[in-house]
C-alpha atoms as a PDB file:
ATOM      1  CA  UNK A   1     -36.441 -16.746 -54.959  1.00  0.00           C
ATOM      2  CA  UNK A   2     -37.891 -19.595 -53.663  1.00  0.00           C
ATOM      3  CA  UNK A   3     -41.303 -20.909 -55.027  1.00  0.00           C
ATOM      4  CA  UNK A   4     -43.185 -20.674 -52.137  1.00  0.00           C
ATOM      5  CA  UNK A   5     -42.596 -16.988 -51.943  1.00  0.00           C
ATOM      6  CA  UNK A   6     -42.820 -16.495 -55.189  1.00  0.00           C
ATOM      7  CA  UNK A   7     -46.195 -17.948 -54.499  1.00  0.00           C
ATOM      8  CA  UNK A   8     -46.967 -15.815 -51.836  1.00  0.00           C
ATOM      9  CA  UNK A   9     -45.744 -12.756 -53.805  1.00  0.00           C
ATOM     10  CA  UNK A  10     -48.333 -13.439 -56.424  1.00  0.00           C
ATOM     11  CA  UNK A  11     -51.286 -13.698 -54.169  1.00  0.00           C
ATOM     12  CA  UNK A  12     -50.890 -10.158 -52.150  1.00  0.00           C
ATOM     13  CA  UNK A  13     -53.813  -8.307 -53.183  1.00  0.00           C
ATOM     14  CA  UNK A  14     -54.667  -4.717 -52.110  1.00  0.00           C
ATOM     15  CA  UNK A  15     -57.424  -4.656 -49.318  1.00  0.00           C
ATOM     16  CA  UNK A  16     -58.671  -1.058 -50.968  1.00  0.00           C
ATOM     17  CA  UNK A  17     -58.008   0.782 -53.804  1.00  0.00           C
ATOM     18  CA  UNK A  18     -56.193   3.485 -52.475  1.00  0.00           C
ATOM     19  CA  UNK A  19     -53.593   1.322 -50.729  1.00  0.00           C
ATOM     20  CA  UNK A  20     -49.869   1.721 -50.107  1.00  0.00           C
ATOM     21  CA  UNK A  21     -47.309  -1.149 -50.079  1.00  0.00           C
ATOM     22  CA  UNK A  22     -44.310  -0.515 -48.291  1.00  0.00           C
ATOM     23  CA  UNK A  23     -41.404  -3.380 -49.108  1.00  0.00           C
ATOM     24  CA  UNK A  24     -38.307  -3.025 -46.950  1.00  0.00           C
ATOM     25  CA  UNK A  25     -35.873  -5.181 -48.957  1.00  0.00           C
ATOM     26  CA  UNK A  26     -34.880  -8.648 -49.565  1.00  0.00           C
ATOM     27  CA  UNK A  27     -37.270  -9.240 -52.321  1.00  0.00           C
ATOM     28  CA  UNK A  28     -34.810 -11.256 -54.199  1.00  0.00           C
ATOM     29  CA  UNK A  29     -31.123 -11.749 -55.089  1.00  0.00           C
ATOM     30  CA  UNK A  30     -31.158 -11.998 -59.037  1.00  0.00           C
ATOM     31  CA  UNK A  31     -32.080  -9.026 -60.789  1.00  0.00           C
ATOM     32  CA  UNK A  32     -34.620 -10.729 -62.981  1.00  0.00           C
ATOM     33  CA  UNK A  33     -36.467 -11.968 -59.584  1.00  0.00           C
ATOM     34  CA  UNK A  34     -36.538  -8.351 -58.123  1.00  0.00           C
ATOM     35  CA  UNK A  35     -37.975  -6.811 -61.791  1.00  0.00           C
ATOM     36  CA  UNK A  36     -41.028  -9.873 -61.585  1.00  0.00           C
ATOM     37  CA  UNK A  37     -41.816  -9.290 -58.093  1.00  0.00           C
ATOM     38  CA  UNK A  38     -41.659  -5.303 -58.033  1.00  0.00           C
ATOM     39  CA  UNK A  39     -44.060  -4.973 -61.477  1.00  0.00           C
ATOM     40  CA  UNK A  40     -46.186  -7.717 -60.360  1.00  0.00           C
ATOM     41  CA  UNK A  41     -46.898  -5.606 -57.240  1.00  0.00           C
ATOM     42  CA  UNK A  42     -46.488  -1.784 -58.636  1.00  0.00           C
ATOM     43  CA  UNK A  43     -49.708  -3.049 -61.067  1.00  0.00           C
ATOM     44  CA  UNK A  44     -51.871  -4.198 -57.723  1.00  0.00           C
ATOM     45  CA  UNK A  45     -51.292  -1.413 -55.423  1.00  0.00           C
ATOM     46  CA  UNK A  46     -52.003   2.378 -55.647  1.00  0.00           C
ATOM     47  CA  UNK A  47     -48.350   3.319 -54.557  1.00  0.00           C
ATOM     48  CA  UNK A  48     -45.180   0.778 -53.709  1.00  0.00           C
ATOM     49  CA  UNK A  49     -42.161   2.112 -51.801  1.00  0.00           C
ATOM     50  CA  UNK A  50     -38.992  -0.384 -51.700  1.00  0.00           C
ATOM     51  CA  UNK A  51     -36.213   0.105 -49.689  1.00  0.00           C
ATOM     52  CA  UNK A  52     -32.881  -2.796 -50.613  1.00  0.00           C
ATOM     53  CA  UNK A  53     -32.155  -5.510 -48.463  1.00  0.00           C
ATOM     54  CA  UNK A  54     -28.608  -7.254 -48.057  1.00  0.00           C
ATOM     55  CA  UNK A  55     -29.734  -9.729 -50.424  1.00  0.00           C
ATOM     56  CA  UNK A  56     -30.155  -7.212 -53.201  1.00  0.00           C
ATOM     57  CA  UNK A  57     -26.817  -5.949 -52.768  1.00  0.00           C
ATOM     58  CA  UNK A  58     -25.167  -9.322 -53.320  1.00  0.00           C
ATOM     59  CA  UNK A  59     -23.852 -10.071 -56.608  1.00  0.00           C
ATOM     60  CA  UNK A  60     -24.353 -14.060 -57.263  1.00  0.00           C
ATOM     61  CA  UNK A  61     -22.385 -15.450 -59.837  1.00  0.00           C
ATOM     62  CA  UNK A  62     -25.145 -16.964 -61.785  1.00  0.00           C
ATOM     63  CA  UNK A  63     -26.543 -13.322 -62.027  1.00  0.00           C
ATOM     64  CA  UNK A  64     -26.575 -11.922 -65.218  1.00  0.00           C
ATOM     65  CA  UNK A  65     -26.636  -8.568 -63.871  1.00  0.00           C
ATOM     66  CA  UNK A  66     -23.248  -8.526 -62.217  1.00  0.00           C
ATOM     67  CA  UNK A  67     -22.915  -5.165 -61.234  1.00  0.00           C
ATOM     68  CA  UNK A  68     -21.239  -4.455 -57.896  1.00  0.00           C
ATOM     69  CA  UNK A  69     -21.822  -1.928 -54.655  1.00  0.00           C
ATOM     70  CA  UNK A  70     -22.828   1.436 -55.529  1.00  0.00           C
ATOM     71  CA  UNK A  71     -23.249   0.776 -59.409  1.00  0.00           C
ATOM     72  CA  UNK A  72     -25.615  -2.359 -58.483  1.00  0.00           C
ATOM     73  CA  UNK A  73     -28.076  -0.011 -56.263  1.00  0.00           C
ATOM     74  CA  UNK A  74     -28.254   2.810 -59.237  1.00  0.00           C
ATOM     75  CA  UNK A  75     -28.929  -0.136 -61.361  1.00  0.00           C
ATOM     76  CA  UNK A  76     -32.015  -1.256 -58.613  1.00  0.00           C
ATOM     77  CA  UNK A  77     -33.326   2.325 -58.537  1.00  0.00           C
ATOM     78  CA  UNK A  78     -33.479   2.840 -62.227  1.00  0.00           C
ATOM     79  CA  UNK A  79     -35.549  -0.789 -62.280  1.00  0.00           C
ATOM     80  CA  UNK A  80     -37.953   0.913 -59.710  1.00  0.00           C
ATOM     81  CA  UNK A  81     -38.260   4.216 -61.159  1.00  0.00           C
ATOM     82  CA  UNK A  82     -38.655   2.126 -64.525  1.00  0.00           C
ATOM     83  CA  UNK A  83     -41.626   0.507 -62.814  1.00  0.00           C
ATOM     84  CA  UNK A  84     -43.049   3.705 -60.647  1.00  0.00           C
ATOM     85  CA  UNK A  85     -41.699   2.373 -57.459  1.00  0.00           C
ATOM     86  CA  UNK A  86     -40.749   5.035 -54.810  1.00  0.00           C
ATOM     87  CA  UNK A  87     -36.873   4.554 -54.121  1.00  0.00           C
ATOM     88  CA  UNK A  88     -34.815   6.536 -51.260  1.00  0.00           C
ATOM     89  CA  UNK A  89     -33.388   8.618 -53.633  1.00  0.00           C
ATOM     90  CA  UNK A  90     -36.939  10.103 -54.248  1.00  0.00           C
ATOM     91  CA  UNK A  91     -38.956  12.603 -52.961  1.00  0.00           C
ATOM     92  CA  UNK A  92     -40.671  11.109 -50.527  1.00  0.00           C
ATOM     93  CA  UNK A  93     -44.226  10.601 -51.045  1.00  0.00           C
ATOM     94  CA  UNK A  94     -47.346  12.016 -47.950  1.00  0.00           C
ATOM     95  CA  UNK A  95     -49.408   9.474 -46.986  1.00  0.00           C
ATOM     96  CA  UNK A  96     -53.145  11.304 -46.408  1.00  0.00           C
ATOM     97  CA  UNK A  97     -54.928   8.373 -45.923  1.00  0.00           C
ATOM     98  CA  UNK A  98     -55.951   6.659 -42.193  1.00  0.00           C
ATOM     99  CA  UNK A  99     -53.486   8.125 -39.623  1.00  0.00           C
ATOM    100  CA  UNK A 100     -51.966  10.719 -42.377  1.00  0.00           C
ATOM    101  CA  UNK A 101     -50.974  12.925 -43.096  1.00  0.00           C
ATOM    102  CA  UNK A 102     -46.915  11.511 -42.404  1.00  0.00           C
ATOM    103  CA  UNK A 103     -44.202  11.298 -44.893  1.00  0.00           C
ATOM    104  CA  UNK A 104     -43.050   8.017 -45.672  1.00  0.00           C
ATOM    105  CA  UNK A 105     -39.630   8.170 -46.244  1.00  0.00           C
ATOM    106  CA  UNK A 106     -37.532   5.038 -47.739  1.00  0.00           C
ATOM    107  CA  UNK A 107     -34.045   4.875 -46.050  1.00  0.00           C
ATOM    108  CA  UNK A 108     -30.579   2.896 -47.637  1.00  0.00           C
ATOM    109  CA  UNK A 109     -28.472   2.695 -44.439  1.00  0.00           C
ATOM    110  CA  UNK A 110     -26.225  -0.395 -44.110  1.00  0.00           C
ATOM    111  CA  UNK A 111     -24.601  -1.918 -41.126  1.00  0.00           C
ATOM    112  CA  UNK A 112     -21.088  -0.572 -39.276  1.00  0.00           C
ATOM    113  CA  UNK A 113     -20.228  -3.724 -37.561  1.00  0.00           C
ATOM    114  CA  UNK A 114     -20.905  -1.282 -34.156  1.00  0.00           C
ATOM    115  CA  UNK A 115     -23.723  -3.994 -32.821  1.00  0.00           C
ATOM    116  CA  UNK A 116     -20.749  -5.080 -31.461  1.00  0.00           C
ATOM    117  CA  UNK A 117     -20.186  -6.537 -27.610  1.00  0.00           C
ATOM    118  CA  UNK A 118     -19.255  -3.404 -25.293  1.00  0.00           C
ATOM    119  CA  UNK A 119     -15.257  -2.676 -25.252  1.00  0.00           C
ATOM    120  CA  UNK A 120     -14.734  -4.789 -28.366  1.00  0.00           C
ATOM    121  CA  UNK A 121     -13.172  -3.391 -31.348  1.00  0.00           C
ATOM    122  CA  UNK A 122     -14.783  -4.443 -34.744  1.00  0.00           C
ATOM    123  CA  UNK A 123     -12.112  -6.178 -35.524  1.00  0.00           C
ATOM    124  CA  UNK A 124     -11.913  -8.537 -32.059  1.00  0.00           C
ATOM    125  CA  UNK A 125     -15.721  -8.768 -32.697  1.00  0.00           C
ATOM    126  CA  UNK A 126     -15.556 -10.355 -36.149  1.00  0.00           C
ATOM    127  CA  UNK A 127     -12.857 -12.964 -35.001  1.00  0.00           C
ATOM    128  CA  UNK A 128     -15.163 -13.868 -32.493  1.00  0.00           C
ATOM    129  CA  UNK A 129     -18.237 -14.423 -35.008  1.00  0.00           C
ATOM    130  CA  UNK A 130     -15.383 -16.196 -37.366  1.00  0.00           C
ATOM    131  CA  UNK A 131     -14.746 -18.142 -34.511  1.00  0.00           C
ATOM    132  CA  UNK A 132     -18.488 -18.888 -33.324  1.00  0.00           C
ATOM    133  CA  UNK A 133     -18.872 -20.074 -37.009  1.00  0.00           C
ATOM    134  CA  UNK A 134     -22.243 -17.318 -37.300  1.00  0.00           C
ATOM    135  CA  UNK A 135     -20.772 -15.176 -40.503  1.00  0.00           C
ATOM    136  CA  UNK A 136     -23.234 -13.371 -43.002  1.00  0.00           C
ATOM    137  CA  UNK A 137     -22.559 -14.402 -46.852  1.00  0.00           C
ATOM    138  CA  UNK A 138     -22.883 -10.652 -47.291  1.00  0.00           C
ATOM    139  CA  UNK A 139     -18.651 -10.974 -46.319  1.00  0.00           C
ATOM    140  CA  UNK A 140     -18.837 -12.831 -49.895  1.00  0.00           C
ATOM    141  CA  UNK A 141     -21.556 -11.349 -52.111  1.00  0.00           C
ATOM    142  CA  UNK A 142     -22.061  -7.829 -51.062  1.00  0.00           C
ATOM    143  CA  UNK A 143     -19.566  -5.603 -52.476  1.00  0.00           C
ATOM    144  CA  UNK A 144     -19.451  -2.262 -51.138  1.00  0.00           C
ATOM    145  CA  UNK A 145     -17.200  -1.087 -54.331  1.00  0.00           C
ATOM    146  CA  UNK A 146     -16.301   2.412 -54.784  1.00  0.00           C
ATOM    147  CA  UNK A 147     -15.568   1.924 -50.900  1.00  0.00           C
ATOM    148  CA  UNK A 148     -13.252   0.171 -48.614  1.00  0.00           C
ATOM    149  CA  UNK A 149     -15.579  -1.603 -46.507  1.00  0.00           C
ATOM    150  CA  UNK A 150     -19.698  -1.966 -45.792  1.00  0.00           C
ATOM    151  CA  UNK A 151     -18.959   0.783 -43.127  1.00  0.00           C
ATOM    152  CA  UNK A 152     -17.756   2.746 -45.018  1.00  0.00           C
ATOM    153  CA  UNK A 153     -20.560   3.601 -47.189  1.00  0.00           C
ATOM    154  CA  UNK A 154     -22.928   3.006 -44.299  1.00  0.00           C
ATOM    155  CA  UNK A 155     -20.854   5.970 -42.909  1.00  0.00           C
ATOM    156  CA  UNK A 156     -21.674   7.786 -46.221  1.00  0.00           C
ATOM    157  CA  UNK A 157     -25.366   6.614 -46.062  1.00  0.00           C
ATOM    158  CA  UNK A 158     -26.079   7.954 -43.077  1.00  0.00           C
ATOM    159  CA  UNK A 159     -24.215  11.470 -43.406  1.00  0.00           C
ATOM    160  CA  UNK A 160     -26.217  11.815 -46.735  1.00  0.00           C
ATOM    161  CA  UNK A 161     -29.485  10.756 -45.596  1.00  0.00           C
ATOM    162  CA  UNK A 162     -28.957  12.648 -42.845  1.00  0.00           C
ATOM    163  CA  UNK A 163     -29.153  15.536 -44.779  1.00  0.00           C
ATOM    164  CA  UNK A 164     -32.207  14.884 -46.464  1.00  0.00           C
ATOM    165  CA  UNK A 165     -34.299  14.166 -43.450  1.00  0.00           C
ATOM    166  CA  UNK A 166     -33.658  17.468 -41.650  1.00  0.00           C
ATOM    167  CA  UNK A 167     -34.858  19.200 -44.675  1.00  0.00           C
ATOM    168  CA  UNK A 168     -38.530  17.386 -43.726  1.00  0.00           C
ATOM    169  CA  UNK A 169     -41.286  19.792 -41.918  1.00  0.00           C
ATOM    170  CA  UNK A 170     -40.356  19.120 -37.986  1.00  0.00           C
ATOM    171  CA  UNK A 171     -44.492  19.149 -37.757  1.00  0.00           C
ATOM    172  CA  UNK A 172     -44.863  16.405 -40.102  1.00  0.00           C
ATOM    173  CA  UNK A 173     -44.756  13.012 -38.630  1.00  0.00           C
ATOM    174  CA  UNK A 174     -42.831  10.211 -40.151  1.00  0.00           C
ATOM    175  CA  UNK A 175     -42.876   6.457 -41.001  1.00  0.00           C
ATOM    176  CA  UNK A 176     -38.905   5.470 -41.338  1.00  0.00           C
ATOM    177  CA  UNK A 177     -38.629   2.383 -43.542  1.00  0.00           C
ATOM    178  CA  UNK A 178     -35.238   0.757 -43.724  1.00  0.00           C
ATOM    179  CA  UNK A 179     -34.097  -2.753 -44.344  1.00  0.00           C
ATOM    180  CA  UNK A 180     -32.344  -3.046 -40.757  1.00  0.00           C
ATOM    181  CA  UNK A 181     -33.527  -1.953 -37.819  1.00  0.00           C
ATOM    182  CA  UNK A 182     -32.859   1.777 -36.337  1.00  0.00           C
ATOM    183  CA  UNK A 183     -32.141   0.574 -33.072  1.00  0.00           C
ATOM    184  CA  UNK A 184     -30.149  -1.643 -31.503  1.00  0.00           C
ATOM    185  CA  UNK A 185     -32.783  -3.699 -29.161  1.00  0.00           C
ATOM    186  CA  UNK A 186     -34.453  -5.929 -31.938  1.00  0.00           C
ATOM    187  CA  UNK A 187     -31.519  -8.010 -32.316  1.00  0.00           C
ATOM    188  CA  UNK A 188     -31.781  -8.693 -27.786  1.00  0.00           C
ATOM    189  CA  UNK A 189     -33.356 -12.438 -29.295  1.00  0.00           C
ATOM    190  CA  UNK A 190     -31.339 -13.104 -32.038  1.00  0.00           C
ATOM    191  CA  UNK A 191     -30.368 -16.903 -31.488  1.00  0.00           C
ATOM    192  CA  UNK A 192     -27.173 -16.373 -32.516  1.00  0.00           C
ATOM    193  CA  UNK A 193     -25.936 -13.073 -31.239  1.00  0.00           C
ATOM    194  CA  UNK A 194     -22.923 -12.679 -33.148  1.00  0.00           C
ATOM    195  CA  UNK A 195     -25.436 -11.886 -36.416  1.00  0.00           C
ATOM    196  CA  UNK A 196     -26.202  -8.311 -34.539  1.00  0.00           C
ATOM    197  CA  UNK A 197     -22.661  -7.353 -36.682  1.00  0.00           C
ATOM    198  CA  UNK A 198     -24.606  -6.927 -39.776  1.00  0.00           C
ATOM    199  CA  UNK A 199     -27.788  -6.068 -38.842  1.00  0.00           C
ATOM    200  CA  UNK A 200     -27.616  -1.950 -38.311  1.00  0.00           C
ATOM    201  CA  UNK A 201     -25.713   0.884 -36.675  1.00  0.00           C
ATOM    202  CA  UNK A 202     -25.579   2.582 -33.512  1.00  0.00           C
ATOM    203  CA  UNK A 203     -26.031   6.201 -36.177  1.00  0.00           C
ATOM    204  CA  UNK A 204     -29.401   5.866 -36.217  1.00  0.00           C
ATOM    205  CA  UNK A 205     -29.865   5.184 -32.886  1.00  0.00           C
ATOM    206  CA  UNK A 206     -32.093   8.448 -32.211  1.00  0.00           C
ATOM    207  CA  UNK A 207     -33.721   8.977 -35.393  1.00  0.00           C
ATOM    208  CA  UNK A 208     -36.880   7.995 -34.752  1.00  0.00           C
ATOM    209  CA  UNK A 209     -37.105  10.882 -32.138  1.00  0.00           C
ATOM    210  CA  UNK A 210     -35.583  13.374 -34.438  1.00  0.00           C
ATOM    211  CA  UNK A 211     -37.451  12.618 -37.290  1.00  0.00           C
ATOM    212  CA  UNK A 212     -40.327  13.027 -35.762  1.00  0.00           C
ATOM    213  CA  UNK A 213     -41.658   9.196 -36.486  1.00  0.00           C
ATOM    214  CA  UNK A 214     -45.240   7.763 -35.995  1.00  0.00           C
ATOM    215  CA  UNK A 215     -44.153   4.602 -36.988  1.00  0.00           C
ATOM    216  CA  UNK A 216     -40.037   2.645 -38.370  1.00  0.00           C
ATOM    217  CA  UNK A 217     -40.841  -0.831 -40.109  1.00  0.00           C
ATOM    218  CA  UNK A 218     -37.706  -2.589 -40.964  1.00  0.00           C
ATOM    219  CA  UNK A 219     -37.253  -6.463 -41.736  1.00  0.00           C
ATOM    220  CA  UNK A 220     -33.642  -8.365 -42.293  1.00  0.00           C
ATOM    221  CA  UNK A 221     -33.954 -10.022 -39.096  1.00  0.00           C
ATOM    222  CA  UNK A 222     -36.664 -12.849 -39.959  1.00  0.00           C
ATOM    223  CA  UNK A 223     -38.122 -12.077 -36.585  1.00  0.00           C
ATOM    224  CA  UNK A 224     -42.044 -10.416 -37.324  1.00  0.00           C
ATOM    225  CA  UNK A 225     -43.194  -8.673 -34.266  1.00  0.00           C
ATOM    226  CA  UNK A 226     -43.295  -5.038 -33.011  1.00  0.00           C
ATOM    227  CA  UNK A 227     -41.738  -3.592 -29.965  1.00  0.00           C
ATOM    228  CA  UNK A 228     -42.257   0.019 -28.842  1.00  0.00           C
ATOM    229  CA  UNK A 229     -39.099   2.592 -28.217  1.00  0.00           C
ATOM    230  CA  UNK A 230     -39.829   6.091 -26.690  1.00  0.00           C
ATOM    231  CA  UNK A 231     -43.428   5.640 -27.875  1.00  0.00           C
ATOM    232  CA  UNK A 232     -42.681   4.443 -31.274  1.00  0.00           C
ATOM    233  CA  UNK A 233     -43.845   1.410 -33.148  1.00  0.00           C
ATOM    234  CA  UNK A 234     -40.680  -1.099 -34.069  1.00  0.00           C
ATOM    235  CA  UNK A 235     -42.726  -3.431 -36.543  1.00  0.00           C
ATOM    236  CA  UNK A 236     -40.933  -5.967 -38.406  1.00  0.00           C
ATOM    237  CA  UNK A 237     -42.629  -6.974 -41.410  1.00  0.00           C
ATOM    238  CA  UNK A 238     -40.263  -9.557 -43.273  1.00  0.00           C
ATOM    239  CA  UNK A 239     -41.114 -13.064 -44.522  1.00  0.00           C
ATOM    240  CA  UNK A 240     -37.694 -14.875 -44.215  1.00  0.00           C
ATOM    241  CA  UNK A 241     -37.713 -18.026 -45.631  1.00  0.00           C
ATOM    242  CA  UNK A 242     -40.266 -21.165 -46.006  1.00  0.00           C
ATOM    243  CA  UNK A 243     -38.573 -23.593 -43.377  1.00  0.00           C
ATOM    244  CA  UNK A 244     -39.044 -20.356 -41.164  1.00  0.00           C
ATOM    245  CA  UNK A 245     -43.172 -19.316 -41.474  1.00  0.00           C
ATOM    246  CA  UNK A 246     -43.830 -22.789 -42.160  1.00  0.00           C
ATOM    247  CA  UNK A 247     -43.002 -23.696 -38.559  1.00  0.00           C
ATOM    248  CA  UNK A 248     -44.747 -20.776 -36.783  1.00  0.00           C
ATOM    249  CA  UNK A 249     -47.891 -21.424 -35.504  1.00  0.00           C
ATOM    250  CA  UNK A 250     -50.097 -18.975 -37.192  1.00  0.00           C
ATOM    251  CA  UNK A 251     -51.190 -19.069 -40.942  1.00  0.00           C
ATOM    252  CA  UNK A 252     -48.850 -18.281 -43.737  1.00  0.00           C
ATOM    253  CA  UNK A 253     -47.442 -14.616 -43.608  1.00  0.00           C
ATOM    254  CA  UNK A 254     -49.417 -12.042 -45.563  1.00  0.00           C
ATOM    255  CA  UNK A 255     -49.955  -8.449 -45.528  1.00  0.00           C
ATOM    256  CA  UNK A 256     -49.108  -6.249 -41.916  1.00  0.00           C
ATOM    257  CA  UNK A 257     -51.177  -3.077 -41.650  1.00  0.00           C
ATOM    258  CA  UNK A 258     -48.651  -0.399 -40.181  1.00  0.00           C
ATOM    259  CA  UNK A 259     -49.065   0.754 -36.886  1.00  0.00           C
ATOM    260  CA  UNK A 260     -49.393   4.961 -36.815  1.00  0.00           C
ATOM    261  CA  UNK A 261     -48.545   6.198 -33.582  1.00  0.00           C
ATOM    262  CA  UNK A 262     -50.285   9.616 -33.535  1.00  0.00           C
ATOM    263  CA  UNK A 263     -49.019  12.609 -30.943  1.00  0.00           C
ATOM    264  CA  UNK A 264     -47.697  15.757 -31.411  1.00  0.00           C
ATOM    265  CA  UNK A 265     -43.866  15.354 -31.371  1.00  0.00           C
ATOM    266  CA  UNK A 266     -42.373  18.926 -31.947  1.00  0.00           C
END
């Protein structure tokens, strides 16, 4: 972790009491980072929901935790549950505070490779990032062991979450918090298009209107904004890293109150 977020990690406050802090993933890469910054924050706010990023899934060398894939992310939700951190393999918790009641619900659903150019295979497409030189270090860190590839347990992700999240009321409302983004779109500005490979699946691509969501916030991209699909607020909420805020012309990033987009959706 770098100091200057581990700075910034130490100064989030609560604004009231009651608050919720939702944290969708890339807090860290070594284990011992992710347990500081997690209890730090699950003393300061009222509830803290944590969804992994890429980064958590990697497996660096100088970890001491080296557990890989599946067996890493058991390890992860065991630290949170350790700490009283909602995990997606929890129930998921009602918000019934301003613009409640929705369920938040914490999502783990990885990348396919299918933000892919139209007509090309996934294969053709990652030759053509090899070849553009733009290739994620998750093709070294992350390990996607018991399975074959990253797709594959996205494939598994999705099927099983799936699952859970037609089991929801239909007249609840929803705020979907993943690591990548639901949809496609976000990734339109990326400056280096070849990145959109790692950075969700087409799967999800209608969730937000069949889940019934008021709100998705995502980060992975490094790109805080919020863009609106079928009525639905988009909000990134990610840091990225210090050479990145530092340079934006607006003071250091901080909290983001999520946007609740209230209508009857049944």
């Amino acid at each position: 972790m770098f100091p200057e977020n581990r700075t910034l990690v130490d100064s989030l406050r609560p604004g009231n009491d009651g608050d919720w802090l939702l944290v969708a993933g890339d807090v860290g890469e070594m284990m011992g980072d992710i347990e500081w910054a997690l209890s730090t924050l699950s003393r300061r706010f009222a509830k803290v929901v944590w969804v992994p990023g890429n980064h958590e899934l990697w497996t660096p060398r100088e970890d001491p935790v080296a557990l890989r894939g599946e067996a890493r992310y058991a390890h992860l939700v065991d630290l949170c549950r350790d700490l009283g951190v909602i995990t997606p393999e929890d129930p998921y918790p009602v918000w019934k505070g301003a613009g409640g009641p929705v369920a938040v619900v914490p999502l783990f659903v990885l990348y396919d490779y299918s933000f892919r150019p139209p007509g090309t295979t996934k294969e053709a497409a990652l030759a053509q990032a090899h070849d553009a030189g733009v290739v994620c270090t998750d093709e070294i860190l992350l390990h996607p062991d018991p399975h074959p590839g990253p797709d594959s347990w996205c494939r598994a992700r999705v099927e099983s979450t799936e699952r859970r999240l037609a089991e929801l009321d239909p007249a609840l409302p929803t705020v979907l918090v993943n690591h990548y983004p639901l949809v496609r779109s976000p990734t339109d500005v990326l400056w280096y298009p070849e990145f959109a490979l790692w950075c969700g699946t087409e799967r999800t691509a209608d969730w937000h209107r069949r889940f019934n969501a008021a709100a998705v916030v995502y980060g992975h991209l490094h790109i805080p904004r919020t863009i609106w699909c079928d009525g639905v607020p988009f909000q990134e909420v990610s840091v990225g890293y210090p050479r990145e805020w530092r340079r934006r012309p607006r003071p250091a990033p901080g909290l983001s109150e999520v946007q609740i987009a209230l209508r009857s959706r049944v």
